[in-house]
Protein backbone atom coordinates (compact mmCIF):
# COMPACT_ATOMS: atom_id res chain seq x y z
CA UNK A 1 -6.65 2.79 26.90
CA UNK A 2 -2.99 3.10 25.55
CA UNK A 3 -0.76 5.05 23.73
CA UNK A 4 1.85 4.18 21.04
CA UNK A 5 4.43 5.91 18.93
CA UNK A 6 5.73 4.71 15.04
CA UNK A 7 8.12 7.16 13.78
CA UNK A 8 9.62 6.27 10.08
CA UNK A 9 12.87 8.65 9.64
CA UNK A 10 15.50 8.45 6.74
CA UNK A 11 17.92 6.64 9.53
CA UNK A 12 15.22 4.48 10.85
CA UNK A 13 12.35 3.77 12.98
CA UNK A 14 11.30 4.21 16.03
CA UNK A 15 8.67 2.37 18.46
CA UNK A 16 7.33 3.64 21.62
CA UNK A 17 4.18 2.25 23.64
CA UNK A 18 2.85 2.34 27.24
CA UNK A 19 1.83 -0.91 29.01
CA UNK A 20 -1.75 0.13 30.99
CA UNK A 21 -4.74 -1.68 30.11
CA UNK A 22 -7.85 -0.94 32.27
CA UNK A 23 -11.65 -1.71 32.51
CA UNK A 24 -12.78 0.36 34.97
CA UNK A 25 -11.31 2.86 38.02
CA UNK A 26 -10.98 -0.61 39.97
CA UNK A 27 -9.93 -2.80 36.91
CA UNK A 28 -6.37 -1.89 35.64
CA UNK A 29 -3.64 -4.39 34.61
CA UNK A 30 -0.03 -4.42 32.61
CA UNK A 31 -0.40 -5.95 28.79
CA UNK A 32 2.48 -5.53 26.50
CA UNK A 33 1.40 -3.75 23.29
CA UNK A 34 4.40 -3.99 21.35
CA UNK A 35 5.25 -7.14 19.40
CA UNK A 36 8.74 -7.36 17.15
CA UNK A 37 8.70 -10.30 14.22
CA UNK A 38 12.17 -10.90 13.16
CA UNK A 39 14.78 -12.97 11.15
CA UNK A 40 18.00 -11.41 11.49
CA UNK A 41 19.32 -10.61 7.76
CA UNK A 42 16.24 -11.05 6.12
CA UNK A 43 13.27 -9.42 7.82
CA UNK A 44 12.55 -7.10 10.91
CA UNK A 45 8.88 -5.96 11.47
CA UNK A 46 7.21 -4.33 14.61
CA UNK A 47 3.70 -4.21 15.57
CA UNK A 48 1.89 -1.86 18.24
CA UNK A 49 -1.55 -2.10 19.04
CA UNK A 50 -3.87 -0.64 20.97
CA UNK A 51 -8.34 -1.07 21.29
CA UNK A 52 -9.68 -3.98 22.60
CA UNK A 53 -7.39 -6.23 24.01
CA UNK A 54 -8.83 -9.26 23.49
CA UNK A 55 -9.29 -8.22 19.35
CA UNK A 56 -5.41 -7.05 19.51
CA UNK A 57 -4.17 -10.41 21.22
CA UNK A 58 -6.28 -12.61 18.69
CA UNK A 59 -5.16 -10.50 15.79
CA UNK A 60 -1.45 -11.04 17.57
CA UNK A 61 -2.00 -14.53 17.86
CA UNK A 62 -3.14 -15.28 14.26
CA UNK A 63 -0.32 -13.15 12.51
CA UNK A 64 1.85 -15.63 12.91
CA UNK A 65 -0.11 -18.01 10.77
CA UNK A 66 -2.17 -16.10 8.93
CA UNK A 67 -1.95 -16.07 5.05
CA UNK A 68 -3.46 -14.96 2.12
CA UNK A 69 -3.46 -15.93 -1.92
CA UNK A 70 -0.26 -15.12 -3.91
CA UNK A 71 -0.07 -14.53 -7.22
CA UNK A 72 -1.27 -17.47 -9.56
CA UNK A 73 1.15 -20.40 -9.36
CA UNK A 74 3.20 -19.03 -6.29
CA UNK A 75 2.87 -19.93 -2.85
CA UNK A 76 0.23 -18.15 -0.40
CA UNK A 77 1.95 -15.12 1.66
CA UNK A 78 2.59 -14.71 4.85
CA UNK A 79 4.75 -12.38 7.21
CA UNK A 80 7.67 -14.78 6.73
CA UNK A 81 7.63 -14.84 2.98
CA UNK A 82 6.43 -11.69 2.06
CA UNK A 83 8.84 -10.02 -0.55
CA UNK A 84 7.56 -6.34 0.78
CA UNK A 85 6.33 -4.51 4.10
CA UNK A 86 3.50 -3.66 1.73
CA UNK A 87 2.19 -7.63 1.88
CA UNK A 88 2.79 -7.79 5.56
CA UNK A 89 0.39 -5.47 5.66
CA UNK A 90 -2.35 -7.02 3.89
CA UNK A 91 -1.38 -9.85 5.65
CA UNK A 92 -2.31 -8.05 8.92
CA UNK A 93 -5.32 -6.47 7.39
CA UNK A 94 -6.33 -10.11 6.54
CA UNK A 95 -6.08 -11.41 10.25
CA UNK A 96 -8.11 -8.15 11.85
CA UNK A 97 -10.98 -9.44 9.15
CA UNK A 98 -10.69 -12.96 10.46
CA UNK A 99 -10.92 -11.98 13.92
CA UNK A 100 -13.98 -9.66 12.91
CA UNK A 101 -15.79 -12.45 11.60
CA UNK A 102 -15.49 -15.09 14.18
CA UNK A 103 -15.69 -12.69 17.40
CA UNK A 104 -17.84 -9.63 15.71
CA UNK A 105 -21.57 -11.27 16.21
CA UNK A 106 -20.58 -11.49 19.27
CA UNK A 107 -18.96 -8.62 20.54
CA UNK A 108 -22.21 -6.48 18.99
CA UNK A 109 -24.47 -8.75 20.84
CA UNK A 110 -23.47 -7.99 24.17
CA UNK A 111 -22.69 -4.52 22.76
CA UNK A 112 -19.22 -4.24 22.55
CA UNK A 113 -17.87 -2.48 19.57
CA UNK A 114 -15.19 -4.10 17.43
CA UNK A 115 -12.24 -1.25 18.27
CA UNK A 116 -8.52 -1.82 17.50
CA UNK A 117 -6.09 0.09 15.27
CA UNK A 118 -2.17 -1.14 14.67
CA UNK A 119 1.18 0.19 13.98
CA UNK A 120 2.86 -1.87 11.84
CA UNK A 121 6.34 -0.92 10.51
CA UNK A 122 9.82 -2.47 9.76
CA UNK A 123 11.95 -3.65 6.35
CA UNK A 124 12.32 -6.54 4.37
CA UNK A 125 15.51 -7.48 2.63
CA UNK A 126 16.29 -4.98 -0.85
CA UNK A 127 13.21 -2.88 0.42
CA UNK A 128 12.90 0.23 2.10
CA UNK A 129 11.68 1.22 5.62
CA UNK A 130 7.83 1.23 5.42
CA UNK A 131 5.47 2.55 8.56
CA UNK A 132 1.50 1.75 8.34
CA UNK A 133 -1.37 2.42 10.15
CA UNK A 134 -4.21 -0.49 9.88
CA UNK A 135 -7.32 0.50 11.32
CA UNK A 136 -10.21 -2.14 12.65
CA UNK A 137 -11.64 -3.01 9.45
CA UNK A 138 -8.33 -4.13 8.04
CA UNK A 139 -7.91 -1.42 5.81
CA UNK A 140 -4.97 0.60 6.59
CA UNK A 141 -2.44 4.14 5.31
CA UNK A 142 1.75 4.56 4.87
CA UNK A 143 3.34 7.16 6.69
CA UNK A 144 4.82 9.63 3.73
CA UNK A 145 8.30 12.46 4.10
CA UNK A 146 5.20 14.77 4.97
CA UNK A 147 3.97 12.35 7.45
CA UNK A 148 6.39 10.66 9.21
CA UNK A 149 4.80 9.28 12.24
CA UNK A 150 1.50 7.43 13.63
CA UNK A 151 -0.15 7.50 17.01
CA UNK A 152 -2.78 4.85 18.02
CA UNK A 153 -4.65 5.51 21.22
CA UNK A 154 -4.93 8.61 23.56
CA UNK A 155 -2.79 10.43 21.15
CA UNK A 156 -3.92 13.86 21.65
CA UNK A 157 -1.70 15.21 24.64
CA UNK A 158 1.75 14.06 22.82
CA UNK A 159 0.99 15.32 19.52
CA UNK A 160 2.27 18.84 19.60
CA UNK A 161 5.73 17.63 20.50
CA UNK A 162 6.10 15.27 17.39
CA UNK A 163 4.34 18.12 15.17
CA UNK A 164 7.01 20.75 15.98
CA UNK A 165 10.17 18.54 16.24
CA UNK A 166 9.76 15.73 14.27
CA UNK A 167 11.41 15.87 10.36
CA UNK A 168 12.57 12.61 8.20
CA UNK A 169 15.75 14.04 8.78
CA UNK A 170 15.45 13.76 12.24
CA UNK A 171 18.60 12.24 13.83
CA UNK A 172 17.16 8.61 15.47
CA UNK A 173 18.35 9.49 19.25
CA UNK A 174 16.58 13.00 19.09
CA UNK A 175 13.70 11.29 17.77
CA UNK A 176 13.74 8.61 20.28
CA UNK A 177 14.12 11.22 23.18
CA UNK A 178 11.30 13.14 21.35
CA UNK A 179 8.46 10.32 21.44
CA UNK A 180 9.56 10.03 25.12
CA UNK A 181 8.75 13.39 25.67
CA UNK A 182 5.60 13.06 24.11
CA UNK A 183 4.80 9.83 25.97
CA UNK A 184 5.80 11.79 29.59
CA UNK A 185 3.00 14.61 28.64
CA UNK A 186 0.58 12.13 27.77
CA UNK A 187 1.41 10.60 31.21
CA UNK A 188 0.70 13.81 32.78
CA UNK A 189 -2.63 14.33 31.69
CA UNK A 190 -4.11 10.46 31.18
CA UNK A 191 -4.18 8.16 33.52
CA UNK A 192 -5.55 5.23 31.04
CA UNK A 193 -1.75 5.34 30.14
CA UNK A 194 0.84 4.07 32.47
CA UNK A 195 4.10 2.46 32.74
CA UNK A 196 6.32 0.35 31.75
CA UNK A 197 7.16 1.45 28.29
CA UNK A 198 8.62 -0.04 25.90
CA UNK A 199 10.99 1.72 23.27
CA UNK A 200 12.79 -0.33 20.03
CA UNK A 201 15.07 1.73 17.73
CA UNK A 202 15.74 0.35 14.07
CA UNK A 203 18.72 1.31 12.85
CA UNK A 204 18.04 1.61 8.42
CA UNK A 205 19.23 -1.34 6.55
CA UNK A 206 20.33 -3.36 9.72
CA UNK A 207 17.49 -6.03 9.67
CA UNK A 208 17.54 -6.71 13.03
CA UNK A 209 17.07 -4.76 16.37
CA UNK A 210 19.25 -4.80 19.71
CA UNK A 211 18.53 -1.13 20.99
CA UNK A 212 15.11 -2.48 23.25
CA UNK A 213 14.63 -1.28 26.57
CA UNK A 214 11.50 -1.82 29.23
CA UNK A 215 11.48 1.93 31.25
CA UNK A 216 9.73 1.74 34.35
CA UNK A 217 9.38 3.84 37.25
CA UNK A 218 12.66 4.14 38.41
CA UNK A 219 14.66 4.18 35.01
CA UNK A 220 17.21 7.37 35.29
CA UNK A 221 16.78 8.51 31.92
CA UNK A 222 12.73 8.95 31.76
CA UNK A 223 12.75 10.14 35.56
CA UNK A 224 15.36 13.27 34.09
CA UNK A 225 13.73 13.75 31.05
CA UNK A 226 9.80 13.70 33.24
CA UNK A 227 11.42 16.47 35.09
CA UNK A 228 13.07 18.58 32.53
CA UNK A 229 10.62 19.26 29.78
CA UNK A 230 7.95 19.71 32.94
CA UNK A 231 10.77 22.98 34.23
CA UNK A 232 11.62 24.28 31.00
CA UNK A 233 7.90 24.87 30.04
CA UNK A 234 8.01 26.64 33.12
CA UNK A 235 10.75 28.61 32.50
CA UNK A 236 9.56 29.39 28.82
CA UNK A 237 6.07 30.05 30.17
CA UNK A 238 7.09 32.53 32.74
CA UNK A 239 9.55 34.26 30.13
CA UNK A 240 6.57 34.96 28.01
CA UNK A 241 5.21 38.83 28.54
CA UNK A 242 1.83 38.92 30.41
CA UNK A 243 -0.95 40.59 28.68
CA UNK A 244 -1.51 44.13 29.10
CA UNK A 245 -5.16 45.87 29.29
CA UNK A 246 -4.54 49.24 30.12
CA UNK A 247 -3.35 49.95 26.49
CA UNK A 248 0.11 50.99 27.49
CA UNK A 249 3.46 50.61 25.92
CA UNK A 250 3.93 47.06 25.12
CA UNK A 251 6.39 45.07 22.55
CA UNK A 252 3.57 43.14 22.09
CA UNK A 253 0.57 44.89 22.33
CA UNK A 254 -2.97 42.76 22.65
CA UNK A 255 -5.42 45.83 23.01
CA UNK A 256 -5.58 46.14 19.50
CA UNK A 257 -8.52 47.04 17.21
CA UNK A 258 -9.16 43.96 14.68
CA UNK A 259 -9.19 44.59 10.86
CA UNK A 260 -11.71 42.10 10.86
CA UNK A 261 -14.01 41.69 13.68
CA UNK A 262 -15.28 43.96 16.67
CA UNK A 263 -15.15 42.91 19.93
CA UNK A 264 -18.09 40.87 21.64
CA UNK A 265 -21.25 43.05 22.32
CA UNK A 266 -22.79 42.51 26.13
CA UNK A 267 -26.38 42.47 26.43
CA UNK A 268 -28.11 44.48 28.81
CA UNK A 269 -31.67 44.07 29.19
CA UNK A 270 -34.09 41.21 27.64
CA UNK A 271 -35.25 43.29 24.34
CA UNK A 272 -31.47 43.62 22.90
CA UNK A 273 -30.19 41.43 20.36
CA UNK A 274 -26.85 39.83 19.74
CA UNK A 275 -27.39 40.27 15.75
């Protein structure tokens, strides 16, 4: 399994995936999920992926060279020439369908199910910053102002972080240090994610990317901020008041009659009846 990050802010984007790939409790290896396509001045584009690995490398491999019709009279498109992120897109959506067809048969009949999902994001010259989400059959969503990010993978365990912090106006470091954060608890509790990471920060309008770094183990930055947020959830946990069940003076009392609901009924011999 894996996990990746997109984050689409008003000053840029963010990137953020793990590097574990395994196929079994005996059967784990390092695979890169994160791909950048770039001509400096003209185009930047990033692609995550996570699912199958074989699918995602295919679909990685094809990208390149995959194309589909243009409008009548102009040239087929392709992630090179595409005049919007919008195209790439389709583009991409186009190259999970080829893969489908030529490795799909085959997958079902030895009963493998055709599983891979992408983070695609980046901007093209006089366009704006677009994030997408393109799911196995090709067909794929854009990350809105009241959506602003995309997870792919086991994305449960860092979601609460992005839900509370994350904004479009989001300042790109605090974001950054935010999908680490998200990626450490996610560490914590899955151990089909592992290091390295990899983390790419876009900068709006700059059509290119230079802030790329590989974290591993030992990188001074992750190791502070691994034990950090793990003490100050202590520290906020333990400032929380306990619950109180003798009914006594409490700011927050929990021995409370509901408006609603009474409390749950006990049964005590075989005739009684929850109803």
């Amino acid at each position: 399994m894996t996990y990746c990050i997109g984050l689409r802010l008003n000053a840029g984007l963010v990137f953020l995936s793990d590097s574990r790939t395994n196929a079994g409790l005996d059967a784990i290896s390092t695979f890169r999920k994160m791909i950048v396509y770039e001509k400096p001045g003209d185009r930047f584009m990033c692609l995550l992926s996570a699912g199958n690995l074989s699918i995602s490398q295919s679909v990685r491999e094809i990208l390149q060279v995959e194309k589909i019709p243009g409008a009548e009279g102009e040239e087929a498109i392709s992630i090179w020439n595409a005049k919007s992120m919008f195209d790439v897109a389709r583009v991409l959506g186009s190259a999970v369908r080829r893969i489908h067809d030529q490795d799909g048969p085959s997958l079902r009949a030895a009963g493998i199910d055709f599983v891979a999902s992408f983070i695609l994001g980046g901007q093209i010259g006089g366009e704006a910053m677009r994030l997408f989400l393109v799911y196995s059959a090709g067909n794929f969503i854009e990350a809105t102002r009241e959506t602003c990010f995309f997870q792919i993978g086991e994305s449960k365990y860092g979601k609460p972080i992005l839900d509370r912090v994350l904004t479009p106006h989001t300042p790109l470091d605090e974001a950054a240090k935010c999908a680490l954060v998200s990626m450490d608890s996610t560490l914590k509790s899955n151990l089909s994610v592992g290091l390295p990471l990899d983390l790419l920060v876009y900068r709006a309008d700059s059509l290119s990317a230079d802030q790329v770094v590989c974290i591993d183990d030992k990188n001074p930055y992750f190791q502070m901020i691994h034990n950090t947020w793990g003490q100050r959830l202590r520290e906020v946990f333990e400032g929380i008041d306990d619950p109180r069940w003798d009914g006594g003076d409490a700011t927050h009392p929990l021995m409370v009659e509901s408006e609603r609901f009474d409390p749950m009924k006990k049964i005590g011999h075989a005739s009684e009846k929850i109803v």
